[in-house]
Protein backbone atom coordinates (compact mmCIF):
# COMPACT_ATOMS: atom_id res chain seq x y z
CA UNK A 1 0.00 0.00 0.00
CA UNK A 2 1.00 3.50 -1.03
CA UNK A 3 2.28 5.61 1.67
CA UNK A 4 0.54 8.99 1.69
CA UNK A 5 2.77 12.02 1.15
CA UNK A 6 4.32 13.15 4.55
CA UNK A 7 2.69 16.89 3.42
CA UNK A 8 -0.54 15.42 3.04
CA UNK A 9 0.03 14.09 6.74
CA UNK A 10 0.82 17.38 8.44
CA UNK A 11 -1.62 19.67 6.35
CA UNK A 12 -4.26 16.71 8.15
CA UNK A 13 -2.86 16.97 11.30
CA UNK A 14 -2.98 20.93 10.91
CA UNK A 15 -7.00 20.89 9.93
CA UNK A 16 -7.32 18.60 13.26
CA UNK A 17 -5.39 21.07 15.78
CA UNK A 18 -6.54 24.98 13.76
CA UNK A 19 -9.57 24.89 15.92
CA UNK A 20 -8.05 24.38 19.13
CA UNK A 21 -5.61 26.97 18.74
CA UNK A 22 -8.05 29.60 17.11
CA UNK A 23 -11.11 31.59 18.29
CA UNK A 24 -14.04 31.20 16.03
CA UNK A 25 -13.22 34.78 13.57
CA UNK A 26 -9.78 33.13 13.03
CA UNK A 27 -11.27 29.86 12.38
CA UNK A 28 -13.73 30.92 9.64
CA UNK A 29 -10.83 33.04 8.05
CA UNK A 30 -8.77 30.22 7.13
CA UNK A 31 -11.39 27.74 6.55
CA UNK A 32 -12.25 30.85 3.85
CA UNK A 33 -7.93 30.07 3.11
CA UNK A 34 -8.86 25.88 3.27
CA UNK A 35 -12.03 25.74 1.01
CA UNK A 36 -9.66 27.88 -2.07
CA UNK A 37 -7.86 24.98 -2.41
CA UNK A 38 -10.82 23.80 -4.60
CA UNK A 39 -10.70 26.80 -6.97
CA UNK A 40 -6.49 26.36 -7.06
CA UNK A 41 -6.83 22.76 -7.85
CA UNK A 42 -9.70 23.80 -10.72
CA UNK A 43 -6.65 25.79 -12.07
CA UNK A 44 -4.05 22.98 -11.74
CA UNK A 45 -6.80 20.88 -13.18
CA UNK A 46 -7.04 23.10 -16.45
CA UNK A 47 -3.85 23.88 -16.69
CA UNK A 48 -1.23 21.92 -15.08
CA UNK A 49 -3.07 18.18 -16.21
CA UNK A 50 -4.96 19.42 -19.93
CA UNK A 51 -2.65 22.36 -20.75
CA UNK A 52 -5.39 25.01 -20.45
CA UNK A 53 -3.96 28.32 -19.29
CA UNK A 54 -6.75 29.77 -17.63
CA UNK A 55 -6.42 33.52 -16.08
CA UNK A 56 -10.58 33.39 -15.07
CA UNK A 57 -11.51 31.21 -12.67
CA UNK A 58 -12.14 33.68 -9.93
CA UNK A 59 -15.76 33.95 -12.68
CA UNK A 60 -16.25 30.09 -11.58
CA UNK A 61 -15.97 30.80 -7.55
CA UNK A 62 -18.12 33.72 -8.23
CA UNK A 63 -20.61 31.58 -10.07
CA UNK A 64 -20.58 28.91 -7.61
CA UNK A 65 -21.66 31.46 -4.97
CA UNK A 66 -23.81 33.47 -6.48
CA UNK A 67 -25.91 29.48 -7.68
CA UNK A 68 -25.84 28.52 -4.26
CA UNK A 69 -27.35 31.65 -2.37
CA UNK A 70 -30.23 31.34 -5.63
CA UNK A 71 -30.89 27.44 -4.69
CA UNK A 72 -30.84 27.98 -1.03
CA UNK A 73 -32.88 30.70 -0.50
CA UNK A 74 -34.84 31.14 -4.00
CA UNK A 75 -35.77 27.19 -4.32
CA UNK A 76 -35.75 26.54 -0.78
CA UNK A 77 -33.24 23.74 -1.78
CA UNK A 78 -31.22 22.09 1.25
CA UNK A 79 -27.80 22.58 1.80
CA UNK A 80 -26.42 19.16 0.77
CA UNK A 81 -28.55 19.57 -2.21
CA UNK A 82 -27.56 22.88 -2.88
CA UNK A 83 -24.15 22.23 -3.09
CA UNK A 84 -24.02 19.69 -5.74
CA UNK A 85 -26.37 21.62 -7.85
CA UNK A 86 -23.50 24.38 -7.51
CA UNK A 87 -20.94 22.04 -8.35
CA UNK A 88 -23.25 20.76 -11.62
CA UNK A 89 -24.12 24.61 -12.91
CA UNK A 90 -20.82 25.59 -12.69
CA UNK A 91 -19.27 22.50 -14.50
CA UNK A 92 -21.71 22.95 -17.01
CA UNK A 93 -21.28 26.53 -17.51
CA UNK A 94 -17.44 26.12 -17.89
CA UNK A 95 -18.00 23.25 -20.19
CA UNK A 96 -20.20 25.78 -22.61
CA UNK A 97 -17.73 28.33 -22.07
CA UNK A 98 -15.15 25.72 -22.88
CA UNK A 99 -16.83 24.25 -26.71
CA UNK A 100 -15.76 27.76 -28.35
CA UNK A 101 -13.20 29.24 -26.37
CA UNK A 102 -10.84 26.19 -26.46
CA UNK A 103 -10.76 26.22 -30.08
CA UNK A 104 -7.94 28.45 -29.82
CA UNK A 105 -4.84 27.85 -27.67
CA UNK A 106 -1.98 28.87 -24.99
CA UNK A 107 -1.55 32.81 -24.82
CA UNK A 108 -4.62 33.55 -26.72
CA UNK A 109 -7.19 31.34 -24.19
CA UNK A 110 -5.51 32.77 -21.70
CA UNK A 111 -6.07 36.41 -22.76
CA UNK A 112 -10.14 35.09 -23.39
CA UNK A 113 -10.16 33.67 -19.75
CA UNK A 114 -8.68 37.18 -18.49
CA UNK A 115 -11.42 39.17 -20.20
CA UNK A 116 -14.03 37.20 -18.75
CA UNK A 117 -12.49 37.70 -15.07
CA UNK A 118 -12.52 40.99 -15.45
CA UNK A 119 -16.11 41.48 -16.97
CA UNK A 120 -17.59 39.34 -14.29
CA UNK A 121 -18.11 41.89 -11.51
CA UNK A 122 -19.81 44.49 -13.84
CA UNK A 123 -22.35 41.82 -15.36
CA UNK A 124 -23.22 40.36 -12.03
CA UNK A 125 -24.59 43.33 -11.27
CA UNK A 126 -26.79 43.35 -13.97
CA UNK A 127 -28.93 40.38 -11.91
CA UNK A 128 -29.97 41.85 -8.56
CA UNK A 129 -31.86 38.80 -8.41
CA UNK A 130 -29.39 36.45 -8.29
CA UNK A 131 -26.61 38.53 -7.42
CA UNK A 132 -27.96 41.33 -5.57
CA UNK A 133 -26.64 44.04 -8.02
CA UNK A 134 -24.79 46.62 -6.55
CA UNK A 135 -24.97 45.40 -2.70
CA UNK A 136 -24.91 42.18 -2.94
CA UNK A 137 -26.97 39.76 -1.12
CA UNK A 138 -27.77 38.23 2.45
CA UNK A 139 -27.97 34.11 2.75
CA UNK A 140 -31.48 33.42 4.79
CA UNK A 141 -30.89 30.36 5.02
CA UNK A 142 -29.40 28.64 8.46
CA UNK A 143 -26.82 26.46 8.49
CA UNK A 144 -27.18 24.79 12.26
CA UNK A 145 -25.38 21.85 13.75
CA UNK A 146 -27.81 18.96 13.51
CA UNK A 147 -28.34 17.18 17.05
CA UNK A 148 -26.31 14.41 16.57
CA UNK A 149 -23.07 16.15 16.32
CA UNK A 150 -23.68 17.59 19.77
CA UNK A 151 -22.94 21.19 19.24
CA UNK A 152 -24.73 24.16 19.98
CA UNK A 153 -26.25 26.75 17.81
CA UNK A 154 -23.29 28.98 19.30
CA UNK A 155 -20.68 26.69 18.18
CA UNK A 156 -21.81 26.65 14.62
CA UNK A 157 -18.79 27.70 12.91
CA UNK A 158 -17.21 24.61 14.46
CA UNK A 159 -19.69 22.27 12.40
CA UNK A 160 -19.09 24.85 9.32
CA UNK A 161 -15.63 24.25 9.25
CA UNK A 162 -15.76 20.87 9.73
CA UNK A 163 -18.23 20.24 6.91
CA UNK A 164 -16.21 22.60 4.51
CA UNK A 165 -12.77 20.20 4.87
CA UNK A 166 -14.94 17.46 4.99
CA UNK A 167 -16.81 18.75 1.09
CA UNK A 168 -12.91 19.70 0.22
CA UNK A 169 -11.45 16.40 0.96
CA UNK A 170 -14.37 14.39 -1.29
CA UNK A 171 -13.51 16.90 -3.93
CA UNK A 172 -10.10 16.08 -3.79
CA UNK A 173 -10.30 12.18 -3.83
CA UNK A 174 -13.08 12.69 -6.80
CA UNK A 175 -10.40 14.41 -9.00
CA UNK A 176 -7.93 12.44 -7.88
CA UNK A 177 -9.46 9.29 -8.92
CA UNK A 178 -10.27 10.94 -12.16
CA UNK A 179 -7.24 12.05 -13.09
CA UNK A 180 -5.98 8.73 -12.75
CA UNK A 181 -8.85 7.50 -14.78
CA UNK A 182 -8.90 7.55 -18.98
CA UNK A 183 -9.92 11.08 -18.60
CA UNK A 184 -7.23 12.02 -16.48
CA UNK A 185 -5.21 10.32 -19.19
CA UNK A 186 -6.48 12.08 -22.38
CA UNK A 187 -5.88 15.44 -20.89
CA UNK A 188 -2.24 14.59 -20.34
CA UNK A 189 -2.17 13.02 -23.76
CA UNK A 190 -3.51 16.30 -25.20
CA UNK A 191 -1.57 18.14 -22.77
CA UNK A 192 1.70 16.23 -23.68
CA UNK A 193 1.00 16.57 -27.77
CA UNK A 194 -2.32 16.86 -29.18
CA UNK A 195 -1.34 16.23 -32.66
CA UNK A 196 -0.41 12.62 -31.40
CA UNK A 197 -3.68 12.46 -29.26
CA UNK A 198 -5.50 13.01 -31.97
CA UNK A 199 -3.46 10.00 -33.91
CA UNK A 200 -4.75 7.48 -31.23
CA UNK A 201 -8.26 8.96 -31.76
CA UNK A 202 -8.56 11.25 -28.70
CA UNK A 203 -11.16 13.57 -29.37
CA UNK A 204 -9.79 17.40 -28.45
CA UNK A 205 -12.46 19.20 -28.20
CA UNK A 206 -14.57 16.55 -25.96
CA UNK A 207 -11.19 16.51 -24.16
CA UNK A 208 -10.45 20.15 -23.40
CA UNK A 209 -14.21 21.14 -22.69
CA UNK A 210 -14.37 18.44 -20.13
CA UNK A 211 -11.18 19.23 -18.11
CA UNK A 212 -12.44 22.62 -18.22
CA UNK A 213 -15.90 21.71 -17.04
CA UNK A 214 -14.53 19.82 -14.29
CA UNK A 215 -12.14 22.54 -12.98
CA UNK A 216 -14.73 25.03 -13.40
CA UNK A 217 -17.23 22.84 -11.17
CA UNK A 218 -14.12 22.72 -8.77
CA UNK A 219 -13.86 26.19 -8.01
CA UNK A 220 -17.49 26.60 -8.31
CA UNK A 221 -17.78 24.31 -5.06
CA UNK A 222 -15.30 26.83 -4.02
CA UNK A 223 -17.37 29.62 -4.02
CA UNK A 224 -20.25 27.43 -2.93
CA UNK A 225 -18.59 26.56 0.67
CA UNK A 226 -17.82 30.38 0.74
CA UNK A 227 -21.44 30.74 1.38
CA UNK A 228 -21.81 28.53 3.97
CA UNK A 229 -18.94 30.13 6.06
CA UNK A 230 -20.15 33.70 5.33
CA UNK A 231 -23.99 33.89 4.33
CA UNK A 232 -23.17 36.77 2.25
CA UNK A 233 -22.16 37.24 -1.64
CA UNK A 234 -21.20 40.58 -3.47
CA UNK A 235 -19.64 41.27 -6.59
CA UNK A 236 -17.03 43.05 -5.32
CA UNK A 237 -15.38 39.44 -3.72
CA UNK A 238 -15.03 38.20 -7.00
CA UNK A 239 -12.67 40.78 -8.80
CA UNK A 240 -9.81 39.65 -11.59
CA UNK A 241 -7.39 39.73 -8.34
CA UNK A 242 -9.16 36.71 -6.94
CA UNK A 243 -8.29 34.77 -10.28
CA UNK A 244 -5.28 36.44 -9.98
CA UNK A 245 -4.49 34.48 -6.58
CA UNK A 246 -5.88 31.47 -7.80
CA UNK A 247 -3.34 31.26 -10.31
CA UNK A 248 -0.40 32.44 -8.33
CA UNK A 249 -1.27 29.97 -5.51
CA UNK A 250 -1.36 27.29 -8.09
CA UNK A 251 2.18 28.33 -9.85
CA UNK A 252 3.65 28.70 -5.88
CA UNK A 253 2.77 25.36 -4.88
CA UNK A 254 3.02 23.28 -8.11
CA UNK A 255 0.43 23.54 -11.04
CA UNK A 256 1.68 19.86 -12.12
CA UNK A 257 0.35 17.85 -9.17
CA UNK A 258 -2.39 18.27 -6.97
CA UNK A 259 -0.64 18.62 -4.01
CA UNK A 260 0.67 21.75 -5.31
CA UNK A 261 -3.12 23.28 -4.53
CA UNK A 262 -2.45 22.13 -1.08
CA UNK A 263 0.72 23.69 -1.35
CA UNK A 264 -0.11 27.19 -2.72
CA UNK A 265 -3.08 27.69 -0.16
CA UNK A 266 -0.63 26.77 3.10
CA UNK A 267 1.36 29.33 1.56
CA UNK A 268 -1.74 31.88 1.40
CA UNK A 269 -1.96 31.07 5.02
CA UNK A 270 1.62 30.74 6.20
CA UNK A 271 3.17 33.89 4.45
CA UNK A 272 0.87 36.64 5.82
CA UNK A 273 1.25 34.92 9.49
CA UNK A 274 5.35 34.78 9.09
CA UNK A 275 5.66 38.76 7.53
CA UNK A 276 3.02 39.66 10.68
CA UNK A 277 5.22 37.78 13.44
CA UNK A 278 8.89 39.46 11.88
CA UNK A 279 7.08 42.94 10.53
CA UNK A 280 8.62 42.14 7.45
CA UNK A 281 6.22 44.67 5.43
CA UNK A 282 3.15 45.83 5.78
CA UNK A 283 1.38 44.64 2.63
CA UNK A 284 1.22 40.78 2.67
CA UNK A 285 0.10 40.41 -0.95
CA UNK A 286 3.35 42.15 -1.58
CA UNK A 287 5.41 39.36 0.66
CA UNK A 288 3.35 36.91 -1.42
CA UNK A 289 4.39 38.41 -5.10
CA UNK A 290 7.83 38.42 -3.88
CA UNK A 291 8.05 35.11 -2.72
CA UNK A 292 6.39 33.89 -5.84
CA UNK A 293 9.09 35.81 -8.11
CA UNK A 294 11.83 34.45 -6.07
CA UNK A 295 10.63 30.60 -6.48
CA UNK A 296 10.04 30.91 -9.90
CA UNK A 297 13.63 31.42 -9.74
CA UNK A 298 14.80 28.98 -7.74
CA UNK A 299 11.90 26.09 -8.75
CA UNK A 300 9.53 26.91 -11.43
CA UNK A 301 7.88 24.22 -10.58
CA UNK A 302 6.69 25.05 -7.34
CA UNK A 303 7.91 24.18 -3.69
CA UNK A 304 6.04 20.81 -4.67
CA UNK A 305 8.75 20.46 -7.62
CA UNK A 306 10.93 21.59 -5.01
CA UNK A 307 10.58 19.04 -2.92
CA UNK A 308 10.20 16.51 -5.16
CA UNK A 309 13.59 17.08 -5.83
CA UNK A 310 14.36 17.45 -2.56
CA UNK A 311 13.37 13.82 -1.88
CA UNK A 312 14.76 12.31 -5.19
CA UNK A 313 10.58 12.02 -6.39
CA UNK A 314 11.19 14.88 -9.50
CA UNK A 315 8.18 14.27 -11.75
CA UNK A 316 6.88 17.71 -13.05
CA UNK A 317 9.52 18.58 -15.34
CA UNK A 318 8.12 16.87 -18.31
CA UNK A 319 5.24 19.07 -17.71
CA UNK A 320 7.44 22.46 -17.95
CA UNK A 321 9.08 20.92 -20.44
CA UNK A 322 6.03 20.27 -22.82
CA UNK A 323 5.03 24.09 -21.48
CA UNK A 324 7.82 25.75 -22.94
CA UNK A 325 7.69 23.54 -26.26
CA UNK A 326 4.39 24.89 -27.09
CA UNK A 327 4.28 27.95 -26.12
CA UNK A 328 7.39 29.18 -26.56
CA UNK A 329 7.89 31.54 -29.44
């Protein structure tokens, strides 16, 4: 048997101990941190497994959200109904988006993907419905421990934070054991070379619309857990910036394997709590831009190729290499 990654280990260990060592506003901030994971692994999804160099899917957390508030409180839907249904209008949206927009390829999708990020914000307003236009929009809907857990309604961000690594660590074994799957193995055929996918009769478009489909529903869950730790959406939480982060998270920690999403979020947490303990500067997205400039330096492919080398495990530079064959020049 396969012994699980001794990163994988602590980041458990980490979940298990965060709420004994937090109060319950620190708690929900970095399950906020925990449940991004799912929108940085949509983007190592897309790009680090298929190829697809997605700049936008801070639109799919957005989306996610914005589906969830409408089923809970519009449709009256439950919560673990709810959820999937986010997960399922997101993956469907990105796989629509996906049919014409991956007809075209490396700088160019990524330049389509940035344009939607940043046209997002201004078109959600334009459903106040949904979206709540301009102010955004209060969740009605409770979220409450259910008797058998044995909590109190005043320890309910306890059971929300619990329930949001509990949805994040399904999600994770779900792509995992579709990446290693024949899907998971056409995208890094079409990844790899799609001239010779196409020779063994892999159908690219199917191919590309469904690993973007699949990392869109990622992040859409994302978004979706966002409203279950803080019963409010607004536009204005779902600016380019966010995809932004999403994609610098996922380059920090290592877009070629998925613990490089686990990766890039301990990073979004650890950085901003080292630069506040040595008053290193006062803007941590700053510490986090130079960090990421200086490992791109020293390991392109993330602290997870870092310390894959580290270990004598190196198995992402085929991906770079690939990378820089097809979109160089």
């Amino acid at each position: 048997m396969r012994r699980p990654p001794t990163a994988l280990l602590v980041a458990l260990a980490g979940l298990i101990v965060l709420p004994m060592v937090t109060d319950p506003i620190q708690l929900r901030r970095y399950a906020g941190l925990i449940v991004l994971s799912l929108g940085v692994l949509g983007v190592v999804v897309a790009t680090g497994h298929a190829g697809l160099i997605s700049l936008g899917h801070g639109v799919f957390v957005g989306l996610g959200a914005f589906s969830m508030a409408t089923f809970l409180d519009d449709f009256s839907l439950p919560f673990l109904v709810a959820l999937p249904m986010s997960f399922l209008f997101t993956s469907m949206v990105g796989w629509l988006l996906g049919l014409p927009a991956l007809r075209i390829k490396g700088i160019y999708l990524a330049l389509v993907t940035l344009g939607m990020a940043i046209i997002f914000p201004a078109l959600s307003k334009q459903f106040p419905n949904q979206t709540g236009g301009v102010s955004g929009r209060a969740v009605d809907a409770r979220f409450d421990p259910p008797p058998w857990t044995g909590l109190s309604a005043d320890q309910s961000v306890l059971w929300r934070y619990g329930f949001c690594i509990l949805v994040c660590g399904l999600m994770f074994w779900m792509t995992n054991n579709v990446l290693k799957g024949r899907m998971g193995r056409a995208m890094q055929a079409v990844r790899d070379d799609e001239t010779s996918a196409a020779g063994f009769g892999i159908h690219l478009p199917r191919v590309k619309a469904g690993a973007f489909g699949l990392s869109a529903g990622l992040a859409g869950v994302s978004g979706a857990l966002q409203v279950i730790l803080f019963p409010f959406v607004s536009h204005e939480q779902f600016t380019v910036f966010l995809s932004f982060r999403l994609y610098a998270a996922a380059l920090l920690g290592g877009v070629a394997t998925m613990i490089g999403a686990i990766y890039g979020v301990l990073a979004l947490v650890l950085i901003p709590a080292v630069n506040n303990g040595l008053n290193l500067l006062e803007n941590d997205v700053l510490v986090f831009g130079i960090g990421l400039i200086l490992l791109t330096f020293v390991s392109p492919d993330g602290i997870a190729g870092l310390l894959s080398r580290a270990t004598g495990s190196d198995n992402t530079k085929s991906f770079w290499r690939n990378v820089k064959g097809r979109y160089s020049g």
